[in-house]
C-alpha atoms as a PDB file:
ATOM      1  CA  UNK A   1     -10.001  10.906 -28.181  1.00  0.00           C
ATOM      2  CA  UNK A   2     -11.703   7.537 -27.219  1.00  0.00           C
ATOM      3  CA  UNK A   3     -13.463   7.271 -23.553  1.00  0.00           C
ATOM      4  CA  UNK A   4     -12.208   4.783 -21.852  1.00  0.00           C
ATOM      5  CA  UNK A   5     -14.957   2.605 -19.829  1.00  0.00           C
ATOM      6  CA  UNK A   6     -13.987   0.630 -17.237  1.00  0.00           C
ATOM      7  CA  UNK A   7     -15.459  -2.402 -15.852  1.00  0.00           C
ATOM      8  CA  UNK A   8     -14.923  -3.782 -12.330  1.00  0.00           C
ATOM      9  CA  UNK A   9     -16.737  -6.568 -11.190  1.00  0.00           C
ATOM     10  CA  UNK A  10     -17.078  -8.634  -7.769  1.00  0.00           C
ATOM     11  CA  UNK A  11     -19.941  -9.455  -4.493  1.00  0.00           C
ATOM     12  CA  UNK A  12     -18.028  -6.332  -2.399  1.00  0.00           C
ATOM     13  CA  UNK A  13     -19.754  -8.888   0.420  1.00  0.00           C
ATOM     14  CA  UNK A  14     -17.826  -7.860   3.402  1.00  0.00           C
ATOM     15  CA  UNK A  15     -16.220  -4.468   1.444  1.00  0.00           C
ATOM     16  CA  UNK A  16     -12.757  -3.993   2.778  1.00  0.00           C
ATOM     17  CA  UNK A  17      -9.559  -2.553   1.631  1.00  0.00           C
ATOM     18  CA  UNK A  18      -8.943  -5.151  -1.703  1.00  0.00           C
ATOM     19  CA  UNK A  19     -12.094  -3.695  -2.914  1.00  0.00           C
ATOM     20  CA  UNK A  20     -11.098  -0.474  -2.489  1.00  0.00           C
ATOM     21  CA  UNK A  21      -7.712  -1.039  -4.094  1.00  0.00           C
ATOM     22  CA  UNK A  22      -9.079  -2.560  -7.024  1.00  0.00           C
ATOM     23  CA  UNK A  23     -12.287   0.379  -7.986  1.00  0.00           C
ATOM     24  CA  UNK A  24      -8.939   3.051  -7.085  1.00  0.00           C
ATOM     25  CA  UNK A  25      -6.760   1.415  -9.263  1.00  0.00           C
ATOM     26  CA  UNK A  26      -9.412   0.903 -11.942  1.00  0.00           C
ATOM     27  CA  UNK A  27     -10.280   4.492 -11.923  1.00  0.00           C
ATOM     28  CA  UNK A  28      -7.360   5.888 -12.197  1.00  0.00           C
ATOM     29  CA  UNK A  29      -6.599   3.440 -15.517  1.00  0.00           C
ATOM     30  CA  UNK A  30     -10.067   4.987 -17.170  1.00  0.00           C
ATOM     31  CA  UNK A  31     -12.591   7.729 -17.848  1.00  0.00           C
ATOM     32  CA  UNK A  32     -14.984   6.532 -16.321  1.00  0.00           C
ATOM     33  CA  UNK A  33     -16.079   3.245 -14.306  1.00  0.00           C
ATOM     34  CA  UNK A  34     -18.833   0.985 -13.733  1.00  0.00           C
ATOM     35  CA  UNK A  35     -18.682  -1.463 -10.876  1.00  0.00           C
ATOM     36  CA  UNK A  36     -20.383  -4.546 -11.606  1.00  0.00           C
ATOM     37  CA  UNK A  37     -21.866  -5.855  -8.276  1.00  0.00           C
ATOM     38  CA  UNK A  38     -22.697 -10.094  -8.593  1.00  0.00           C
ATOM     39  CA  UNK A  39     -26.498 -10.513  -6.822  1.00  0.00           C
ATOM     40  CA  UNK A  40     -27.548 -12.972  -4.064  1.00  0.00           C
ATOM     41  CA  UNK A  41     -28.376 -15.062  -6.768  1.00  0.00           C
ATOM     42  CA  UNK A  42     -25.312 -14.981  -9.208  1.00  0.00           C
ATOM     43  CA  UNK A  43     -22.951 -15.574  -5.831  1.00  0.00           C
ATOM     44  CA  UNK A  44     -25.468 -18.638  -4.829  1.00  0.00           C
ATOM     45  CA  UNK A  45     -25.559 -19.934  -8.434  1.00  0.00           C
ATOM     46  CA  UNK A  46     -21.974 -19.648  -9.540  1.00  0.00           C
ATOM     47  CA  UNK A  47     -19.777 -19.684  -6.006  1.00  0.00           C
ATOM     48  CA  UNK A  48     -22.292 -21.755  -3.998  1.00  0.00           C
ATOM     49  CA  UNK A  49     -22.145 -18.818  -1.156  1.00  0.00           C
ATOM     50  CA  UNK A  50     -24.678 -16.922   0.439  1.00  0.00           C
ATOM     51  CA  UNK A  51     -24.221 -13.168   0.589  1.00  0.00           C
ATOM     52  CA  UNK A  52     -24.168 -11.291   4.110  1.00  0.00           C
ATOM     53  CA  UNK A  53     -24.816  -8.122   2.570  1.00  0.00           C
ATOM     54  CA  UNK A  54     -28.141  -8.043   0.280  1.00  0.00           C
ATOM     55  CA  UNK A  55     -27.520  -6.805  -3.458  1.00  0.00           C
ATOM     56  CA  UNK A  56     -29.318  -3.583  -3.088  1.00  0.00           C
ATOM     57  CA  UNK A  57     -27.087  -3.194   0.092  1.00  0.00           C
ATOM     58  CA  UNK A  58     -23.676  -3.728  -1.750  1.00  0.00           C
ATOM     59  CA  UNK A  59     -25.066  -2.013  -4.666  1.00  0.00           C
ATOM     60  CA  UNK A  60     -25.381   1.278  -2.726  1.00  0.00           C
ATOM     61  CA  UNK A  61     -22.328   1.082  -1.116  1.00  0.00           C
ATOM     62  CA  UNK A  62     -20.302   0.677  -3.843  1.00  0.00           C
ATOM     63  CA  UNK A  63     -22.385   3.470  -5.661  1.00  0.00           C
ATOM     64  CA  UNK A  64     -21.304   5.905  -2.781  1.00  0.00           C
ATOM     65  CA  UNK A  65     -17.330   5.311  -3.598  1.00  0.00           C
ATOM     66  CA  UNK A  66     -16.365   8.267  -4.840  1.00  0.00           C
ATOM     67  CA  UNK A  67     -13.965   5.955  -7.771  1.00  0.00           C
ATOM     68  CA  UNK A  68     -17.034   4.722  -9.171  1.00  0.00           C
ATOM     69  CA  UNK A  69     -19.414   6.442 -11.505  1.00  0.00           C
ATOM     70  CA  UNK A  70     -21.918   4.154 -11.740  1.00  0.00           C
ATOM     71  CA  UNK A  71     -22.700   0.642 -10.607  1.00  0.00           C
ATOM     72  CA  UNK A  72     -24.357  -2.477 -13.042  1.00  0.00           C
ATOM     73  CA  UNK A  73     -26.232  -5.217 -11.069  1.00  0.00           C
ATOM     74  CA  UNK A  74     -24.881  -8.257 -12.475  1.00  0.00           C
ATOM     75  CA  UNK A  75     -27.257 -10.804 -12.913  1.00  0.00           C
ATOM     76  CA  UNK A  76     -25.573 -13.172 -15.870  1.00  0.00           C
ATOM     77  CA  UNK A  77     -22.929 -15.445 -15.415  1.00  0.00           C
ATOM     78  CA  UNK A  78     -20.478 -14.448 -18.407  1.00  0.00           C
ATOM     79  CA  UNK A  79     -18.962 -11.710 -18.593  1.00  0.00           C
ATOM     80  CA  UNK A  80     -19.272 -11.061 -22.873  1.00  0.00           C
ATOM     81  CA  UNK A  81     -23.227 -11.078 -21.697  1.00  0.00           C
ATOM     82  CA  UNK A  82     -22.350  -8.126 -19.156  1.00  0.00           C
ATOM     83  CA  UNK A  83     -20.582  -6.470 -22.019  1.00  0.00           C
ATOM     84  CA  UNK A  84     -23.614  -6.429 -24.371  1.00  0.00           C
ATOM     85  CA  UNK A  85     -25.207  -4.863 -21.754  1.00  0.00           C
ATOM     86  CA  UNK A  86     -22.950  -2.239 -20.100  1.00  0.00           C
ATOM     87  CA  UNK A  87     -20.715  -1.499 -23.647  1.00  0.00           C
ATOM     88  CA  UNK A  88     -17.227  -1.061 -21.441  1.00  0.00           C
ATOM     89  CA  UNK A  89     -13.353  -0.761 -23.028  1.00  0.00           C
ATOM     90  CA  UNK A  90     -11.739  -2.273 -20.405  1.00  0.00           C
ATOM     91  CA  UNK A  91     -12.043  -4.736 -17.768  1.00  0.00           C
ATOM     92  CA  UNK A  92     -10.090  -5.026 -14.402  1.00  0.00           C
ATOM     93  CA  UNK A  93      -9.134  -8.011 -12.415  1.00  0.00           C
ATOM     94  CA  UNK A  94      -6.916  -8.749  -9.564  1.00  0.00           C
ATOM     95  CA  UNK A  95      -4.142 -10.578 -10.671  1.00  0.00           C
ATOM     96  CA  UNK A  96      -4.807 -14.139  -9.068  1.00  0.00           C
ATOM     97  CA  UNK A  97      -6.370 -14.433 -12.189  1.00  0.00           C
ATOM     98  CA  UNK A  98      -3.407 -13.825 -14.410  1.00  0.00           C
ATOM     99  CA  UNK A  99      -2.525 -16.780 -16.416  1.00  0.00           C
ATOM    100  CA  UNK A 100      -5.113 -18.945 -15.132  1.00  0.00           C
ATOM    101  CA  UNK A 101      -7.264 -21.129 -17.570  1.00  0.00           C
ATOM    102  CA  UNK A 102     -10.649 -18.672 -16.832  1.00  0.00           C
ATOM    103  CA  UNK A 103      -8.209 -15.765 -16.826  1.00  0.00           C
ATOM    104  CA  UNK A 104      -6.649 -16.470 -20.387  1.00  0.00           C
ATOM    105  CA  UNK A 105     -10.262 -17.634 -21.270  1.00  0.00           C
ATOM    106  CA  UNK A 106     -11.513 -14.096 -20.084  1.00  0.00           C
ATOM    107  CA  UNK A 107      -8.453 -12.269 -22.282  1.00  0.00           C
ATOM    108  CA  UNK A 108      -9.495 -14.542 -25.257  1.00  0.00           C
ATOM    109  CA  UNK A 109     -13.252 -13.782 -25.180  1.00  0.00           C
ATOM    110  CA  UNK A 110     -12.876 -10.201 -24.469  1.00  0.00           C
ATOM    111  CA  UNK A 111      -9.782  -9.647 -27.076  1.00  0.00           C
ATOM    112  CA  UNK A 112     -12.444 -10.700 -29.915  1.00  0.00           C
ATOM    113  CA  UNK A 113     -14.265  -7.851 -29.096  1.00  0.00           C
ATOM    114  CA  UNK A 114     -11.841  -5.444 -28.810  1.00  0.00           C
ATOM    115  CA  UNK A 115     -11.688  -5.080 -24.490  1.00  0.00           C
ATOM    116  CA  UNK A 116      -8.497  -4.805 -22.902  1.00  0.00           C
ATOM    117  CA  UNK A 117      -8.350  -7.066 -19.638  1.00  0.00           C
ATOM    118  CA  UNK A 118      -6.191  -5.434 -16.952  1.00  0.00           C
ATOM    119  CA  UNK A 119      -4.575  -6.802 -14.227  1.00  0.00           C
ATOM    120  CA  UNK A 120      -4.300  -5.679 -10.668  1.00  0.00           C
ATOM    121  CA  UNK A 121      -2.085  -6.455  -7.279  1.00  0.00           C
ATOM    122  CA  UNK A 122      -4.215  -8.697  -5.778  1.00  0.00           C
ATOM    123  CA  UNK A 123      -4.469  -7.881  -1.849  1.00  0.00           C
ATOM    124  CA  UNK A 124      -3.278 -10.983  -0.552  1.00  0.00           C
ATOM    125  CA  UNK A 125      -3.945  -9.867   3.696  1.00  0.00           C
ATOM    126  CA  UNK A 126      -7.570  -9.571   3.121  1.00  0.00           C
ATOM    127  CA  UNK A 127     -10.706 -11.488   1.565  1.00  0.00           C
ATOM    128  CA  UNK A 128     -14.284 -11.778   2.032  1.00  0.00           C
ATOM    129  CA  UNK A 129     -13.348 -15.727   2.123  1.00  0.00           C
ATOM    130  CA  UNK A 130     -10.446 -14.732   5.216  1.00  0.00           C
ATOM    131  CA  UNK A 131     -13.022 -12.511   6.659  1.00  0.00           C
ATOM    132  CA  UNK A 132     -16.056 -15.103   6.143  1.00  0.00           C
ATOM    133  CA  UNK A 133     -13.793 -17.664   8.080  1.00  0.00           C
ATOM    134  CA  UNK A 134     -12.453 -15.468  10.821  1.00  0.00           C
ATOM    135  CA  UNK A 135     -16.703 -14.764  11.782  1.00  0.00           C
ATOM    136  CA  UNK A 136     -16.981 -18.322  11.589  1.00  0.00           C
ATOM    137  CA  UNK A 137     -14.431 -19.005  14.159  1.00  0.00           C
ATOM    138  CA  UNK A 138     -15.738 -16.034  16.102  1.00  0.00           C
ATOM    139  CA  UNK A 139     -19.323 -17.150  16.380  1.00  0.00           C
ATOM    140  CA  UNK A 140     -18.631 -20.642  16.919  1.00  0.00           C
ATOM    141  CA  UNK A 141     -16.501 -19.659  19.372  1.00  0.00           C
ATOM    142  CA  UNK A 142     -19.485 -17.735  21.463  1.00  0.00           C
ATOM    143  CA  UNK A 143     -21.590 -20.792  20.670  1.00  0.00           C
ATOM    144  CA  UNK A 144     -18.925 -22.813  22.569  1.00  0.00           C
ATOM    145  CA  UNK A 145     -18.655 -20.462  25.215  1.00  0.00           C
ATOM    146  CA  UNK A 146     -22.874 -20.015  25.594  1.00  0.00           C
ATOM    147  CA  UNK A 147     -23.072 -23.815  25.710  1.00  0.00           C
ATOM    148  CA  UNK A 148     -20.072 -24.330  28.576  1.00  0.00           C
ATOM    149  CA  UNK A 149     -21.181 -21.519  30.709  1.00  0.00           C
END
């Protein structure tokens, strides 16, 4: 019988209910799962965005889901580079990637070496962008309200 090894990556910035979904859905489609959590400096380098949460932060919480067996630091940009490292069978994705030019890119790469991409319901109601924006609006809506009073 061969192990399957998951592999779920993301910033969990902001951790709400789409992360959840996707490291309960990724368990339950493997033996056992590694959560690949982007650093400060991955999310500044690649996304341009500045965490709220530090690394070790996100890193811990993600740790304490009880879906996920063991969490990777991600500090490379490609994702075959976070293979060599972590070794996993299959990798899962929300499915806003699905058919996309880095998503068929990503099924590509990984299909050379034998890693099954798998796609997820992608919870379309929440974000870390939605919920970036909404405390945007919030706070610069106290700023407004500090600077009329």
């Amino acid at each position: 019988m061969t192990v399957r090894i998951g592999y779920a990556a993301g910033a969990f910035d902001l951790f709400h209910v789409g992360h959840l979904n996707l490291l309960r859905h990724a368990k339950e489609n493997c033996d056992f799962l590694i959560a690949g959590v982007v650093s400060d400096e991955m999310l500044r380098d690649v996304k341009g965005i500045e965490s709220v949460i530090p690394t070790a932060e996100r890193a811990e919480i993600v740790q304490n889901i009880r879906f996920v067996d063991r969490v990777h630091v991600e500090t490379v940009p490609d994702k075959i580079d976070t293979w060599k490292q972590v070794h996993f069978t299959h990798f899962f994705k929300g499915d806003d990637w699905r058919g996309t030019e880095k998503g068929l890119r990503l099924e590509r790469e990984f299909g050379e070496v034998g890693v099954e991409v798998v796609y997820f319901p992608y919870t379309a109601h929440t974000s870390s962008s939605l919920l970036r924006r909404t405390i945007d609006i919030i706070h610069s809506g106290a700023e407004e309200r500090i600077l009329t009073a």
